[in-house]
N, C-alpha and C. Protein backbone atom coordinates (compact mmCIF):
# COMPACT_ATOMS: atom_id res chain seq x y z
N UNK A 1 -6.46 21.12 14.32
CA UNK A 1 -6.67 19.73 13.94
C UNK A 1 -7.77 19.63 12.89
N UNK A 2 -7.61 18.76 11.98
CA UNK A 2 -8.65 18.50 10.64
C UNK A 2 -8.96 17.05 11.12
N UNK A 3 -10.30 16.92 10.97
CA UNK A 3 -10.69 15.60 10.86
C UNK A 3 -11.85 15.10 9.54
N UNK A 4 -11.82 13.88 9.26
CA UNK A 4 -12.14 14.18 7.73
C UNK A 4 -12.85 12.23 8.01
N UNK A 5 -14.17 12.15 7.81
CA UNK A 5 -14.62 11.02 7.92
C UNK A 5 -15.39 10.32 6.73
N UNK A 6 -15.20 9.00 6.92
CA UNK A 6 -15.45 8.37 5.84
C UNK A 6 -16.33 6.90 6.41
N UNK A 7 -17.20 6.84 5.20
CA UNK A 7 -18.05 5.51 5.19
C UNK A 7 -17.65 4.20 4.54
N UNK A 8 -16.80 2.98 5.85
CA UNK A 8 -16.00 1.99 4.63
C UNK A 8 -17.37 0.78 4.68
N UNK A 9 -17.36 0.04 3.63
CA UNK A 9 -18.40 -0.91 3.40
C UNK A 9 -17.26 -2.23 3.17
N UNK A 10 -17.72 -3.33 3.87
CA UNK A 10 -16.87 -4.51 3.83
C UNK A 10 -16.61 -5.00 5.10
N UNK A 11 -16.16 -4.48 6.41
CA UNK A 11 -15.93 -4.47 7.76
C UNK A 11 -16.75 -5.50 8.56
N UNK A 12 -16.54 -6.51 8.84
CA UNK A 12 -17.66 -6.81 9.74
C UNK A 12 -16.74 -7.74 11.08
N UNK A 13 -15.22 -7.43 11.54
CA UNK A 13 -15.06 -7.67 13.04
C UNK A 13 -13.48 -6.91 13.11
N UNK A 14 -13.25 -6.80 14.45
CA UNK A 14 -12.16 -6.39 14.58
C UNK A 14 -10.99 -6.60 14.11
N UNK A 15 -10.39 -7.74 13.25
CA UNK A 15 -9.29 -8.25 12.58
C UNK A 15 -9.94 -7.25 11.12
N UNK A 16 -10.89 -6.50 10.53
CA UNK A 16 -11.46 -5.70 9.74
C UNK A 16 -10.63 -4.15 9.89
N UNK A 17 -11.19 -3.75 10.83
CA UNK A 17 -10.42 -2.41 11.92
C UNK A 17 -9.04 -2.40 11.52
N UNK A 18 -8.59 -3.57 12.28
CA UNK A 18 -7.47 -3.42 12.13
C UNK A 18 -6.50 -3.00 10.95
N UNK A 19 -7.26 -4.22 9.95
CA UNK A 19 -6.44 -4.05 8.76
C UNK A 19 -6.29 -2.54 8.19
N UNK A 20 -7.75 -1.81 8.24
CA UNK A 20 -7.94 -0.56 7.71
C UNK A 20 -6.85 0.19 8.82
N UNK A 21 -7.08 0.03 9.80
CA UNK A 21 -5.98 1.43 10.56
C UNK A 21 -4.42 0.83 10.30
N UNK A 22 -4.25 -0.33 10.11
CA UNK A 22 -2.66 -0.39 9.79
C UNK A 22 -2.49 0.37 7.96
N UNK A 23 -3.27 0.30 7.32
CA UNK A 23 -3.08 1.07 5.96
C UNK A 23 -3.03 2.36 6.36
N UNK A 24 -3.74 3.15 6.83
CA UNK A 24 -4.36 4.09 7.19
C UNK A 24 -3.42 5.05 7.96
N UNK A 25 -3.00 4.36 8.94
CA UNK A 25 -1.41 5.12 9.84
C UNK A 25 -0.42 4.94 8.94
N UNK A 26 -0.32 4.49 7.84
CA UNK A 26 1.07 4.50 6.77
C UNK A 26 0.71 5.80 6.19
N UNK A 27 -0.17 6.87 6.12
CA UNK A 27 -0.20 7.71 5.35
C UNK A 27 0.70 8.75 6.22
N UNK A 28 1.24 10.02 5.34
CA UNK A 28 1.88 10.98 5.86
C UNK A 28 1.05 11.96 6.84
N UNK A 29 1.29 12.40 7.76
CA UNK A 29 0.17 13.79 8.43
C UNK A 29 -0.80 13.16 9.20
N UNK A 30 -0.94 11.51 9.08
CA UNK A 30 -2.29 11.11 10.00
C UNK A 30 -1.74 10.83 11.79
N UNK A 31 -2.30 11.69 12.54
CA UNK A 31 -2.45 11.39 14.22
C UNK A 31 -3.49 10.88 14.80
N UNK A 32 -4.70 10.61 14.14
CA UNK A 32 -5.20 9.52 14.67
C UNK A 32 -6.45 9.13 14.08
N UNK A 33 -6.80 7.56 14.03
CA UNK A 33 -7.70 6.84 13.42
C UNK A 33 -8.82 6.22 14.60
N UNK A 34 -10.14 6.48 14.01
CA UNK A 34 -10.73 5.79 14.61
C UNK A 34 -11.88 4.95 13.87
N UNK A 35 -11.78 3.80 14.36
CA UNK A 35 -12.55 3.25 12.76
C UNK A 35 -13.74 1.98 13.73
N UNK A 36 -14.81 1.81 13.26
CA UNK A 36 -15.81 0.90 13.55
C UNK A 36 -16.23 -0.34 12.50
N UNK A 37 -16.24 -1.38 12.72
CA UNK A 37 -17.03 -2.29 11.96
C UNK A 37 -18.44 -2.27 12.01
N UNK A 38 -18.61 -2.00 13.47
CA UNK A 38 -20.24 -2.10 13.95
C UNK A 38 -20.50 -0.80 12.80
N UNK A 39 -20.13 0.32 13.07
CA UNK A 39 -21.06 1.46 12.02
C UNK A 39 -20.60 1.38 10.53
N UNK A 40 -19.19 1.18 10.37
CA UNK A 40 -18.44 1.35 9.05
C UNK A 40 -17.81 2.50 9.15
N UNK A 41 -17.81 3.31 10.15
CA UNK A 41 -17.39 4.36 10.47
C UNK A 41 -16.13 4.52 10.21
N UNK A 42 -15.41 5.08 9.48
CA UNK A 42 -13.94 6.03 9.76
C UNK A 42 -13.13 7.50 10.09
N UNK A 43 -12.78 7.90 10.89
CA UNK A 43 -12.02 9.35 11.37
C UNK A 43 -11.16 9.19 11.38
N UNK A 44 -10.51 10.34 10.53
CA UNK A 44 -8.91 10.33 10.46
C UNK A 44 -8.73 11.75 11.17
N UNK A 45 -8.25 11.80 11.97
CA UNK A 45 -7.72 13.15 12.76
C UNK A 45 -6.24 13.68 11.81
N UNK A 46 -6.13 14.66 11.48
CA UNK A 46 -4.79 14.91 11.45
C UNK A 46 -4.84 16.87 11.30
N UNK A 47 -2.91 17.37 11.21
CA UNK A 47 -2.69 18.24 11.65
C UNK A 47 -3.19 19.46 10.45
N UNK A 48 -2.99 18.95 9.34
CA UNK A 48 -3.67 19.65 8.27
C UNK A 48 -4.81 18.67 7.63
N UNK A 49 -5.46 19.23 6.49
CA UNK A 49 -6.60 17.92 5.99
C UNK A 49 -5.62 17.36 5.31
N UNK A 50 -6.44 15.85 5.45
CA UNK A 50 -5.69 14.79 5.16
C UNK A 50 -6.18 14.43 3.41
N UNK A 51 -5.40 13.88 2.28
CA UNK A 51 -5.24 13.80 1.41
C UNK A 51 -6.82 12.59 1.38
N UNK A 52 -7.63 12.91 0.84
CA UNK A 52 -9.01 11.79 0.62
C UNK A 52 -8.70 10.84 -0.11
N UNK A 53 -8.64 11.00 -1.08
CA UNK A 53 -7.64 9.76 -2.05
C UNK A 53 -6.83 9.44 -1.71
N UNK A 54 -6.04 9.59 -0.72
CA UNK A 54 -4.92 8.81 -0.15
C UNK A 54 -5.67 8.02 0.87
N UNK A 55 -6.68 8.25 1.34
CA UNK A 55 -7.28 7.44 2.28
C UNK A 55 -7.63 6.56 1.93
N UNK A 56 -9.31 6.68 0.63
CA UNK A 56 -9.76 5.80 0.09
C UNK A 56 -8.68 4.55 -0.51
N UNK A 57 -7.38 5.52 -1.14
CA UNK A 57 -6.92 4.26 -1.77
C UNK A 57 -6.07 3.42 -0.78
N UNK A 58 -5.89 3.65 0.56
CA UNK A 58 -5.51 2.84 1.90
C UNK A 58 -6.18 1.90 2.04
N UNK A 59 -7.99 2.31 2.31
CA UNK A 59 -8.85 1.57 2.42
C UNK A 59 -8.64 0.48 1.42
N UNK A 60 -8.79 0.95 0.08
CA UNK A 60 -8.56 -0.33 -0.43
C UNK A 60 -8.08 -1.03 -0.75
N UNK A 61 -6.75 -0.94 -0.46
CA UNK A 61 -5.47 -1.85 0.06
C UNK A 61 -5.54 -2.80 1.21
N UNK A 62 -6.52 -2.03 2.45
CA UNK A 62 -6.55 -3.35 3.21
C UNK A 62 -8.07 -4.21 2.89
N UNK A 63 -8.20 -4.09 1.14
CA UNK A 63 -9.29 -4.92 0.88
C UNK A 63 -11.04 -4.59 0.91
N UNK A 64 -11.33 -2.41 1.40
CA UNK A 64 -12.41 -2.57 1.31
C UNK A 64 -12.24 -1.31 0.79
N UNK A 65 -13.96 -0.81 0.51
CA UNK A 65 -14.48 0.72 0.08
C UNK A 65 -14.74 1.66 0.76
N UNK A 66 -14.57 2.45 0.80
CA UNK A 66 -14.35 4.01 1.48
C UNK A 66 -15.03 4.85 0.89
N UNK A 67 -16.07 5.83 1.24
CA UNK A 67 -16.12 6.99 0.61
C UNK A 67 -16.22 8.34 1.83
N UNK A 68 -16.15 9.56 1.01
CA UNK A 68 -16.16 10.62 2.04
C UNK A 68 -17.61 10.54 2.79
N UNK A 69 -17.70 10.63 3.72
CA UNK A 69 -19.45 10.54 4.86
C UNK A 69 -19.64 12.17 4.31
């Protein structure tokens, strides 16, 4: 398992979360997300490493910024 975490800025309640993990599970190879508003926190678990730019540009589809932690 690869896990590959990232710092999103913008987040501040759970309808936030959400949006980011519904972008976020559309990517290919991802098994699991775990994402915080309280920290800004994001983990993407998956089976090989997961594409970073495919993340970030998820993130900012559901409207915020991402970078690698």
């Amino acid at each position: 398992m690869s896990t590959t975490e990232f710092q999103v800025t913008g987040m501040t309640c759970g309808h936030c979360e959400m949006s980011v993990r519904e972008e976020v599970q559309k990517l290919a190879g991802v098994d699991g997300i775990d994402v915080s508003a309280q920290t800004g926190r994001l983990v993407v678990t998956s089976a090989a490493p997961v594409d970073v730019d495919a993340v970030i540009a998820a993130v900012d589809e559901a409207g915020y910024r991402a970078v690698t932690a």
